[in-house]
Protein backbone atom coordinates (compact mmCIF):
# COMPACT_ATOMS: atom_id res chain seq x y z
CA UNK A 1 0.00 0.00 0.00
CA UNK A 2 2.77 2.33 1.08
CA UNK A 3 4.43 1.85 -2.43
CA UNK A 4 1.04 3.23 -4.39
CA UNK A 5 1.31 6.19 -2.21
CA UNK A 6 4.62 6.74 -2.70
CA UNK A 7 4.68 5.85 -6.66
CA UNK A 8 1.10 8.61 -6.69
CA UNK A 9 3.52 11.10 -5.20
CA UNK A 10 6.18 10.83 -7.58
CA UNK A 11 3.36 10.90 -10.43
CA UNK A 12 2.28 14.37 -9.14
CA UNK A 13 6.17 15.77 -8.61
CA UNK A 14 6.48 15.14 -12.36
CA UNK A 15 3.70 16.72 -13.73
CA UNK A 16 3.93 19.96 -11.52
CA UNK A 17 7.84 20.14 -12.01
CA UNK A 18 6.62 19.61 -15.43
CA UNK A 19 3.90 22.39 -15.83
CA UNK A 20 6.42 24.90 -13.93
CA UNK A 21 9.16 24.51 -16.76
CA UNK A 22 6.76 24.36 -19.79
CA UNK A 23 5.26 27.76 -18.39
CA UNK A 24 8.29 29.23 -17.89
CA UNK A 25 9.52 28.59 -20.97
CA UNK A 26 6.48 30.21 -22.46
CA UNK A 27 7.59 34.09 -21.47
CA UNK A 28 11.15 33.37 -24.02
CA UNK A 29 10.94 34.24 -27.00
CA UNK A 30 12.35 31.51 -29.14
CA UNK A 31 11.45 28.88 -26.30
CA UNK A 32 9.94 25.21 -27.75
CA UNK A 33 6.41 25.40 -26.79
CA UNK A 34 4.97 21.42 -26.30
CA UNK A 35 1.58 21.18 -27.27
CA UNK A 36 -0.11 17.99 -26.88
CA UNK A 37 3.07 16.09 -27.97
CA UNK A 38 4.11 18.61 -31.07
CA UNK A 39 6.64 20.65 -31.35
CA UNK A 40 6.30 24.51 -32.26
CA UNK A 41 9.50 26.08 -32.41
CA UNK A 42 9.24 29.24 -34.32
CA UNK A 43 12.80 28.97 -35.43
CA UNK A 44 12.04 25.95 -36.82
CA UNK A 45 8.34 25.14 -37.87
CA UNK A 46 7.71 21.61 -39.22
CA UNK A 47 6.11 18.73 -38.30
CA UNK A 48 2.72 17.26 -37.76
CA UNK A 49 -0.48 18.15 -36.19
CA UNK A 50 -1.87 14.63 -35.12
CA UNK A 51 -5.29 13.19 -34.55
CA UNK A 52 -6.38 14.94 -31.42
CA UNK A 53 -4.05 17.72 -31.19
CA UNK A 54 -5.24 21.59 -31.23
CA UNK A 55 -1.99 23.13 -32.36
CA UNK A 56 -2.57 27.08 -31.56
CA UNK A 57 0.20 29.49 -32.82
CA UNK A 58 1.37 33.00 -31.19
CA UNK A 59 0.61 36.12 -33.53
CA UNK A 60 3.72 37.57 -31.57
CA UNK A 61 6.11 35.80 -33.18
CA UNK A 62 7.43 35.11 -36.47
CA UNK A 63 7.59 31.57 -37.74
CA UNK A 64 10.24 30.21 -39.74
CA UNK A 65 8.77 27.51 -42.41
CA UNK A 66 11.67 25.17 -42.68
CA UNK A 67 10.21 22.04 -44.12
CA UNK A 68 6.54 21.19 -44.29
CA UNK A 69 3.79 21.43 -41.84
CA UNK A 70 1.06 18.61 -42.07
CA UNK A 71 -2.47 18.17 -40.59
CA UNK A 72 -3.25 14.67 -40.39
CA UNK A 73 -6.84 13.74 -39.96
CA UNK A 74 -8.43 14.75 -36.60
CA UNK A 75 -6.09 17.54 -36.08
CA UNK A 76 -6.40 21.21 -36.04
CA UNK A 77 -4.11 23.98 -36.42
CA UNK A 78 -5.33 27.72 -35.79
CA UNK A 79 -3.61 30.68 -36.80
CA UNK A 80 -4.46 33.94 -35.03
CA UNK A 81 -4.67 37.11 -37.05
CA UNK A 82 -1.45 38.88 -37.58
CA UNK A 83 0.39 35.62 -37.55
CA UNK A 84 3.43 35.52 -40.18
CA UNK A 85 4.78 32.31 -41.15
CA UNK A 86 8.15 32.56 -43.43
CA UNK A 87 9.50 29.66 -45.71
CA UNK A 88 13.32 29.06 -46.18
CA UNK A 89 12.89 25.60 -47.56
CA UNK A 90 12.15 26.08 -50.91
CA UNK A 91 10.10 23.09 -52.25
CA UNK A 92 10.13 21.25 -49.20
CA UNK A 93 8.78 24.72 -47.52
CA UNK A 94 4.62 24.27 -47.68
CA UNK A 95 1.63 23.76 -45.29
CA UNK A 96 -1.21 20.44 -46.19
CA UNK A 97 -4.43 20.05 -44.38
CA UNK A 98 -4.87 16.58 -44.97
CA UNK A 99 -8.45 14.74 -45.60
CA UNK A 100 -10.13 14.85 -41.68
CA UNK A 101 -7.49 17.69 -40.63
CA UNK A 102 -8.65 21.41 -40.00
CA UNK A 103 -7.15 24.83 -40.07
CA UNK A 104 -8.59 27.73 -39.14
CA UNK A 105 -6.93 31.21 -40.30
CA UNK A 106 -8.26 33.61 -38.05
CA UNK A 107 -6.80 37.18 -39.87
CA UNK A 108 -8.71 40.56 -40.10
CA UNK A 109 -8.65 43.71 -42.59
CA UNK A 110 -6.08 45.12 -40.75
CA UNK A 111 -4.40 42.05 -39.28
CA UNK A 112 -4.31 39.16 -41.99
CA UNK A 113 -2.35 35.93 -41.25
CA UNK A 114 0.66 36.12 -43.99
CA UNK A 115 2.45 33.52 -45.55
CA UNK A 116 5.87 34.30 -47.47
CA UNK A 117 9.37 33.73 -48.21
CA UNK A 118 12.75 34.95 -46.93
CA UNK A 119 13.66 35.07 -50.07
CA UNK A 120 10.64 37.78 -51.26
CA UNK A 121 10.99 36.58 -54.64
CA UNK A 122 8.25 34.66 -57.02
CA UNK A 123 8.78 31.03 -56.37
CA UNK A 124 10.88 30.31 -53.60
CA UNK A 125 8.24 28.27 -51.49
CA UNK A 126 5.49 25.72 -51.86
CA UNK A 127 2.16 27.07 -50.69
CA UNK A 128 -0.87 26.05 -49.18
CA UNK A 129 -2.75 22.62 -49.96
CA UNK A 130 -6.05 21.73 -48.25
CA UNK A 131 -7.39 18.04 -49.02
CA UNK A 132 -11.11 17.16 -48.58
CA UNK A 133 -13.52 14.48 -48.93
CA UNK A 134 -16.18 15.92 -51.53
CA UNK A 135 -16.69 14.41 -54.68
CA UNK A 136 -13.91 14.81 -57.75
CA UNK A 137 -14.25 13.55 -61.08
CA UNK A 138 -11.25 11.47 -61.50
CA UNK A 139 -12.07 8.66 -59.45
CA UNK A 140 -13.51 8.13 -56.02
CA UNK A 141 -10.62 9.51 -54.47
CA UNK A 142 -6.83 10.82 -56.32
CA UNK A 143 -3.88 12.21 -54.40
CA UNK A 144 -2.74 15.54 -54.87
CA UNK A 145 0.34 16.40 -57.13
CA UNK A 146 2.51 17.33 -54.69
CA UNK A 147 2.16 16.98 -50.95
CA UNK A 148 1.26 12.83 -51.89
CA UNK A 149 -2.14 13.57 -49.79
CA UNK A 150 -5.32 11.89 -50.66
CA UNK A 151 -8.36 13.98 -51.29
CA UNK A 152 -11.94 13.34 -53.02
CA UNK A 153 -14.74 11.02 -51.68
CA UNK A 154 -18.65 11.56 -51.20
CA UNK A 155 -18.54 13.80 -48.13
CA UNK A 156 -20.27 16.87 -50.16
CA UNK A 157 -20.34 19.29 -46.80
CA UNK A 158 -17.30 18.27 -45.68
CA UNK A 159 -15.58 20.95 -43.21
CA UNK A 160 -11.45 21.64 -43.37
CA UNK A 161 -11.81 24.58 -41.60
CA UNK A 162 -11.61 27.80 -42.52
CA UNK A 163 -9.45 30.25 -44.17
CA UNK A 164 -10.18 33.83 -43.66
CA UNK A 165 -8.07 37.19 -44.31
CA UNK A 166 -5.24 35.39 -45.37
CA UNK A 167 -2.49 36.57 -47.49
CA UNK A 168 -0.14 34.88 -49.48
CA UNK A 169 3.15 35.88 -51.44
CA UNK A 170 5.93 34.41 -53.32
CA UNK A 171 5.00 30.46 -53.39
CA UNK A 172 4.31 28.74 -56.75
CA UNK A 173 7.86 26.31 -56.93
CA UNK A 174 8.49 23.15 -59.47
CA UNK A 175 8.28 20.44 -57.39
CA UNK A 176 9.62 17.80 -60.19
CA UNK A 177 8.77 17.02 -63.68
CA UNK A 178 5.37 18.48 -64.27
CA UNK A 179 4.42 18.70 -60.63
CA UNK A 180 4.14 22.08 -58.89
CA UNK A 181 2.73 24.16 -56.11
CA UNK A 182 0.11 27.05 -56.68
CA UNK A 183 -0.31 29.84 -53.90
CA UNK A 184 -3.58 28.23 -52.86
CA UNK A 185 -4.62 24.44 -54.12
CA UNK A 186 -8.22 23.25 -52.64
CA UNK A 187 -8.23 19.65 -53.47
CA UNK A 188 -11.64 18.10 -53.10
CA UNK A 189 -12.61 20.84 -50.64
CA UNK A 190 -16.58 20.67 -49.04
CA UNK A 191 -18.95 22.83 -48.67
CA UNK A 192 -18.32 23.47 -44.78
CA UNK A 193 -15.37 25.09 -45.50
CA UNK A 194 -15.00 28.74 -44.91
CA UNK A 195 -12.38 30.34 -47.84
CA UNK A 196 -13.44 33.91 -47.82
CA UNK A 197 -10.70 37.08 -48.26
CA UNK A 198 -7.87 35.47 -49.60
CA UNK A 199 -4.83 37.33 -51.44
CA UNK A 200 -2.45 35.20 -53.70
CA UNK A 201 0.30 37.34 -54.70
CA UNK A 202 3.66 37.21 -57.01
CA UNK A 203 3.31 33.27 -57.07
CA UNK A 204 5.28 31.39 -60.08
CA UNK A 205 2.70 29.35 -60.73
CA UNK A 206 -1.16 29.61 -60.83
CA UNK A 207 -2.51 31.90 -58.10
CA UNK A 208 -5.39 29.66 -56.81
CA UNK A 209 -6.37 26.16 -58.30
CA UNK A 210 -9.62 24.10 -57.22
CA UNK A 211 -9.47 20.06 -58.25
CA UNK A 212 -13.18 19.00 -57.60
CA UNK A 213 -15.16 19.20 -54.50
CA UNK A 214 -18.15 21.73 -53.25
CA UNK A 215 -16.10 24.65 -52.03
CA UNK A 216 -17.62 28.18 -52.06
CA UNK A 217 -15.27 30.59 -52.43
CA UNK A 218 -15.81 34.85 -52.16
CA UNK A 219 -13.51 37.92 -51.98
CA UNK A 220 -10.43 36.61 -53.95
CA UNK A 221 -7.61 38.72 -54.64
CA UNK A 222 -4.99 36.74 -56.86
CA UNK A 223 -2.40 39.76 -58.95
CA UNK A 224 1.05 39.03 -60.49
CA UNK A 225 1.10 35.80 -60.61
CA UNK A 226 2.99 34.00 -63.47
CA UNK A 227 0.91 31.56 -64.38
CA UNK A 228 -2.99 31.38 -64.66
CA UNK A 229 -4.58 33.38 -61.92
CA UNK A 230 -7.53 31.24 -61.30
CA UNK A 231 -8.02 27.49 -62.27
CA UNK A 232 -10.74 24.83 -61.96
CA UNK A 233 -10.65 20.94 -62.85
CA UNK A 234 -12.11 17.87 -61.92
CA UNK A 235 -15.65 18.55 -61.23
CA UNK A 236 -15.59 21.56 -59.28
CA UNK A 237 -19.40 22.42 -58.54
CA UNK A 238 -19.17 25.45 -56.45
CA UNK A 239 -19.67 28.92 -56.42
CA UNK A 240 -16.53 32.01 -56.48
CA UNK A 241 -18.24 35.66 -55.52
CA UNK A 242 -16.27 38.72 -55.91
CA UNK A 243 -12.96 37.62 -57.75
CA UNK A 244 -10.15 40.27 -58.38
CA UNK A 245 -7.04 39.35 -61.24
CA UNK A 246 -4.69 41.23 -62.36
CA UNK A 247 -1.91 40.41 -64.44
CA UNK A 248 1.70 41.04 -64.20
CA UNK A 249 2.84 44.61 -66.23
CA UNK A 250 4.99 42.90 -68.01
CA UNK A 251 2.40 40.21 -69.48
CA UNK A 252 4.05 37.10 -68.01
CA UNK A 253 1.37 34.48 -67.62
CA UNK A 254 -1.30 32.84 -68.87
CA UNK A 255 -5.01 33.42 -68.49
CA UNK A 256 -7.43 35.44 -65.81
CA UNK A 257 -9.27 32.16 -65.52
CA UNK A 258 -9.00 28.57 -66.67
CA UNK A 259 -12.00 26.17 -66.48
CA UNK A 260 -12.35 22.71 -67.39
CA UNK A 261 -13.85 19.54 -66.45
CA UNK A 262 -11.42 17.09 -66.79
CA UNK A 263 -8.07 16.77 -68.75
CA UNK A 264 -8.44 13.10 -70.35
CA UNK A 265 -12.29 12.70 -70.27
CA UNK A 266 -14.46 15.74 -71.39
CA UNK A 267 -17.98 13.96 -70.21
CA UNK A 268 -16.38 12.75 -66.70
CA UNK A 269 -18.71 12.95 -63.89
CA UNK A 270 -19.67 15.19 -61.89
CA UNK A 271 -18.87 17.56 -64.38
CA UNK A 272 -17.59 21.21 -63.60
CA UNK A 273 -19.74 23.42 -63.06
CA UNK A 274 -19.55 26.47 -61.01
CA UNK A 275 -21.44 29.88 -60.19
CA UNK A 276 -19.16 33.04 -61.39
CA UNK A 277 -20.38 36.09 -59.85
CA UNK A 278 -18.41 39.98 -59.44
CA UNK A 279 -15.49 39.61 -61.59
CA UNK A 280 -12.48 42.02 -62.52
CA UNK A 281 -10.10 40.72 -65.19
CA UNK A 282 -7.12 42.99 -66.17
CA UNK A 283 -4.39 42.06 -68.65
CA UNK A 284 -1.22 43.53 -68.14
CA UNK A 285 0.55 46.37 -70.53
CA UNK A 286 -0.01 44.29 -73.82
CA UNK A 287 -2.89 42.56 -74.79
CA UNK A 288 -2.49 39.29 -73.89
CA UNK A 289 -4.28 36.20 -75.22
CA UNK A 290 -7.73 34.90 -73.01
CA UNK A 291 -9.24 36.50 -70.37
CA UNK A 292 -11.39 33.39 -69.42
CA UNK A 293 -10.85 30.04 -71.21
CA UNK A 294 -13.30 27.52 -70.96
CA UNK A 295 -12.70 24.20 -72.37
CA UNK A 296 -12.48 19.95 -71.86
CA UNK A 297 -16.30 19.85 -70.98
CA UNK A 298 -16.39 22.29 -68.33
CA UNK A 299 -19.88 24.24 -67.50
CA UNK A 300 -20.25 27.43 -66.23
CA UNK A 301 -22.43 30.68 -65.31
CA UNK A 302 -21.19 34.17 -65.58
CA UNK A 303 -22.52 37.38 -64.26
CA UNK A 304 -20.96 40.58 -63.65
CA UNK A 305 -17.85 40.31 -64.95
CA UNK A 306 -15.08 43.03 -65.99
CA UNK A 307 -12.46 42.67 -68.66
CA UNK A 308 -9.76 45.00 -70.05
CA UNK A 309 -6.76 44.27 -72.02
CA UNK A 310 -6.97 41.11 -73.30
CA UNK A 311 -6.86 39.25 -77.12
CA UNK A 312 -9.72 37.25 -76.30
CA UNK A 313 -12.44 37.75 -73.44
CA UNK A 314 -14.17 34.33 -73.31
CA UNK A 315 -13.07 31.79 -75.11
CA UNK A 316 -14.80 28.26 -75.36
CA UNK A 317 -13.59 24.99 -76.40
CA UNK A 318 -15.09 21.44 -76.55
CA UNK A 319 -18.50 20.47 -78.16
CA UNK A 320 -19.97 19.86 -74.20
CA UNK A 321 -18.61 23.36 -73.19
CA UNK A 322 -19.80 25.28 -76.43
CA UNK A 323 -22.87 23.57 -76.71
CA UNK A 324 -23.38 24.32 -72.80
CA UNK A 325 -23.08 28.10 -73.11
CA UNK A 326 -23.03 28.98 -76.94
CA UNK A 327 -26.66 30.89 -76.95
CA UNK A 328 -27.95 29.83 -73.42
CA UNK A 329 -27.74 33.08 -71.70
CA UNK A 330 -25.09 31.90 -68.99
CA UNK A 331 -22.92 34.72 -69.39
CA UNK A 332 -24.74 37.93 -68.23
CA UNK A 333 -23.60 41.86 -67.41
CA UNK A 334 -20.21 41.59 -69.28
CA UNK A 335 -18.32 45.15 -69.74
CA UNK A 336 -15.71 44.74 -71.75
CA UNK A 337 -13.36 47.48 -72.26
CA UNK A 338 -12.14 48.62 -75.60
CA UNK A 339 -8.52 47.14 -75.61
CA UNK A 340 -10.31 43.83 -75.20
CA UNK A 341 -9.84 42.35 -79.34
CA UNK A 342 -12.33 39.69 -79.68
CA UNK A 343 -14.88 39.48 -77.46
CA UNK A 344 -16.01 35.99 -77.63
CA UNK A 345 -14.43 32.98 -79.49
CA UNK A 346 -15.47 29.53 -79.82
CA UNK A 347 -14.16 25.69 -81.12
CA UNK A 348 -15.48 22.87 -81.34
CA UNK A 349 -13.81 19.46 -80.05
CA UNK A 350 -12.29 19.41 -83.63
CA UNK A 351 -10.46 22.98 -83.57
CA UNK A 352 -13.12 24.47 -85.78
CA UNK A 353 -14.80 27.43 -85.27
CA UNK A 354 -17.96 27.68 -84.57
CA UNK A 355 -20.15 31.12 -84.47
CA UNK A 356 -21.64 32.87 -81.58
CA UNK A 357 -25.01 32.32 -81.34
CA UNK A 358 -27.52 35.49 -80.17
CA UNK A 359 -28.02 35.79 -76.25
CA UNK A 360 -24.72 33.69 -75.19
CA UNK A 361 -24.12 37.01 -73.34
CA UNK A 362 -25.11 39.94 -72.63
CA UNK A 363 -23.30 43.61 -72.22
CA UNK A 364 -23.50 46.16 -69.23
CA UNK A 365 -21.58 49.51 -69.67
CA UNK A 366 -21.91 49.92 -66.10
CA UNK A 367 -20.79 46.76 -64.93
CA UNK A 368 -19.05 46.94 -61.39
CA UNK A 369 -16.93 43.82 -61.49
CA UNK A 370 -15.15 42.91 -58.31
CA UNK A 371 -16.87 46.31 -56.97
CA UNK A 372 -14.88 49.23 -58.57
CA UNK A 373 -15.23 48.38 -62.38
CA UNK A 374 -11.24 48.73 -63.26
CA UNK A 375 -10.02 49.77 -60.01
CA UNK A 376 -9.43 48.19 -56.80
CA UNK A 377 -12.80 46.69 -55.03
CA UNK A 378 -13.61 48.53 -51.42
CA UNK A 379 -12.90 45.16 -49.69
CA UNK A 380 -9.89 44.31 -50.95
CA UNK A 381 -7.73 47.63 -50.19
CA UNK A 382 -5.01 47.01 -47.54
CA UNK A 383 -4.71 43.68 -46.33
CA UNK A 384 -4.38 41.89 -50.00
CA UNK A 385 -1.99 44.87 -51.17
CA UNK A 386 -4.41 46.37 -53.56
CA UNK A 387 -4.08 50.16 -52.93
């Protein structure tokens, strides 16, 4: 009996002796803080966040992204606003919310949470990669091309968390041999999931890319980026409200927006098919080629939707994608400025062309866009670096 008591004591000595040192080391500022059994060292932030664990950063201190940061499933990590989170690690620098994980990006207007580089130059980082379980079109489930994280499933509402006011610069790196990181890849992303306020800045790659899933997305910034500035694939049924592009001055890049359904099988199911409300599309100094391209079966629904300097303003490809919108009135409120060349173009599956039917769109001089017509939306000033 006398050795239970004595082996209790020694139990309880631990843990306080224990408690005492891991609140001490809580007022330094580069001390290891042990949470649940991770460890957050803001010199040197990497690791997991494991099933159970509530990983909670500290907006007072800057943390150094030296290799990747992964939520496995039942884990959540939550980022207060104001956080800043710097990568040194090039390619091996990113942050992936696995299938059943959760983060939660708590910025603000005037305190965002900010991801970037050491570097500060286009390309020198992964980015951010959030894996859910809604439905993609490329099999019941696919894993994501970089990151080797499952997503896609039949979990329509399914929750990751949520991102809001969050900002984030120089990521976009070639991971291998046709594999790279964009800013901000949403890979079979549900419903439940909050992405609202989101800037994607001087990336090397494509600014934001959605493969599949439910996701709702509203108040997207994505400027300077050298690839396409907004992409969906693989059955993305969703909706994107208030969607601000701008191209680099000196024309690098691709398009404003890329849509499609899915690469190798046109018809795949659940095809593509998203909600486009309040967009601003600007080209940089020289016209360059397509505004919006639309092809490999992908659906879609336009309305309120601002263009300026580009070849081509909407361009559709594909027998299902033409046939879709070519004189179905699912492009609506278009203003398209007077550097814009063509504004609509269309192919069939074959590469011929194939004329623009009456009511495919309509035209509104007065078109606001992302909220300002040509100029910076209201909501976006500040925290996205829109001035």
């Amino acid at each position: 009996m006398r050795k239970n008591y004595l082996k209790l004591f020694i139990a309880a000595a631990v843990i306080s002796f224990s408690s005492i040192i891991h609140s001490c080391s809580e007022d330094e500022d580069t001390a290891r803080i042990e949470v649940v059994g991770i460890a957050q060292d803001p010199a040197n932030f990497k690791g997991e966040v494991t099933d159970g664990q509530v990983v909670t950063l500290d907006a007072t201190k800057v943390y150094v992204l030296n290799g990747a940061v992964r939520v496995k499933s039942g884990g959540k990590l939550v980022i207060p606003a104001g956080t800043r989170i710097v990568a040194t690690a090039g390619a091996e620098s990113y942050v992936v919310v696995e299938q059943g994980g959760q983060i939660f990006t708590n910025g603000t207007p005037a305190s965002p949470v900010t991801f970037n580089s050491s570097a500060a130059a286009a390309g020198t980082w992964g980015g951010v990669m959030i894996c859910g379980k809604a439905p993609i079109n490329t099999g019941t489930t696919a894993t994501s091309e970089v990151g080797n994280a499952s997503y896609g499933g039949t979990a329509a509402t399914d929750n990751s968390g949520a991102l809001t006011y969050v900002r984030i610069e120089n990521a976009g790196i070639s991971y291998a041999t046709d594999k790279n990181f964009n800013g901000l890849s949403l890979y079979g992303v549900g419903s439940d999931t909050k992405v609202e306020n989101i800037a994607v800045v001087n990336g090397a790659e494509d600014g934001i890319q959605v493969y599949g899933g439910t996701v709702n997305i509203s108040n997207i910034v994505s400027i300077s980026n050298a690839d396409d500035a907004f992409v969906w694939t693989d059955g993305w049924i969703g909706t994107a409200t208030n969607l601000y592009t701008k191209r680099r001055t000196s024309g690098t890049g691709n398009t404003g927006i890329k849509g499609l359904n899915n690469a190798t099988n046109a018809d795949a199911s659940p095809r593509s098919n998203p909600i486009i409300k309040n967009v601003t599309i600007l080209g940089g100094t020289s016209g360059e080629s397509q505004a919006i391209r639309l092809y490999s079966g992908t659906h879609a629904n336009f309305e309120n939707v601002v263009l300026s300097n580009w070849t081509d303003g909407f361009s559709l490809e594909s027998n299902s994608t033409v046939t879709y919108i070519n004189g179905q009135s699912k492009i609506k409120d278009v203003f398209f400025d007077t550097n814009v060349t063509n504004k609509m173009t269309a192919k069939a599956t074959d590469g011929s062309t194939v004329t623009i039917l009456p009511s495919t769109y309509t035209e509104k001089s007065d078109a606001a866009g992302a909220g300002n017509k040509l100029g910076s939306p209201a909501w976006a000033i500040g925290w996205s670096t829109l001035q």
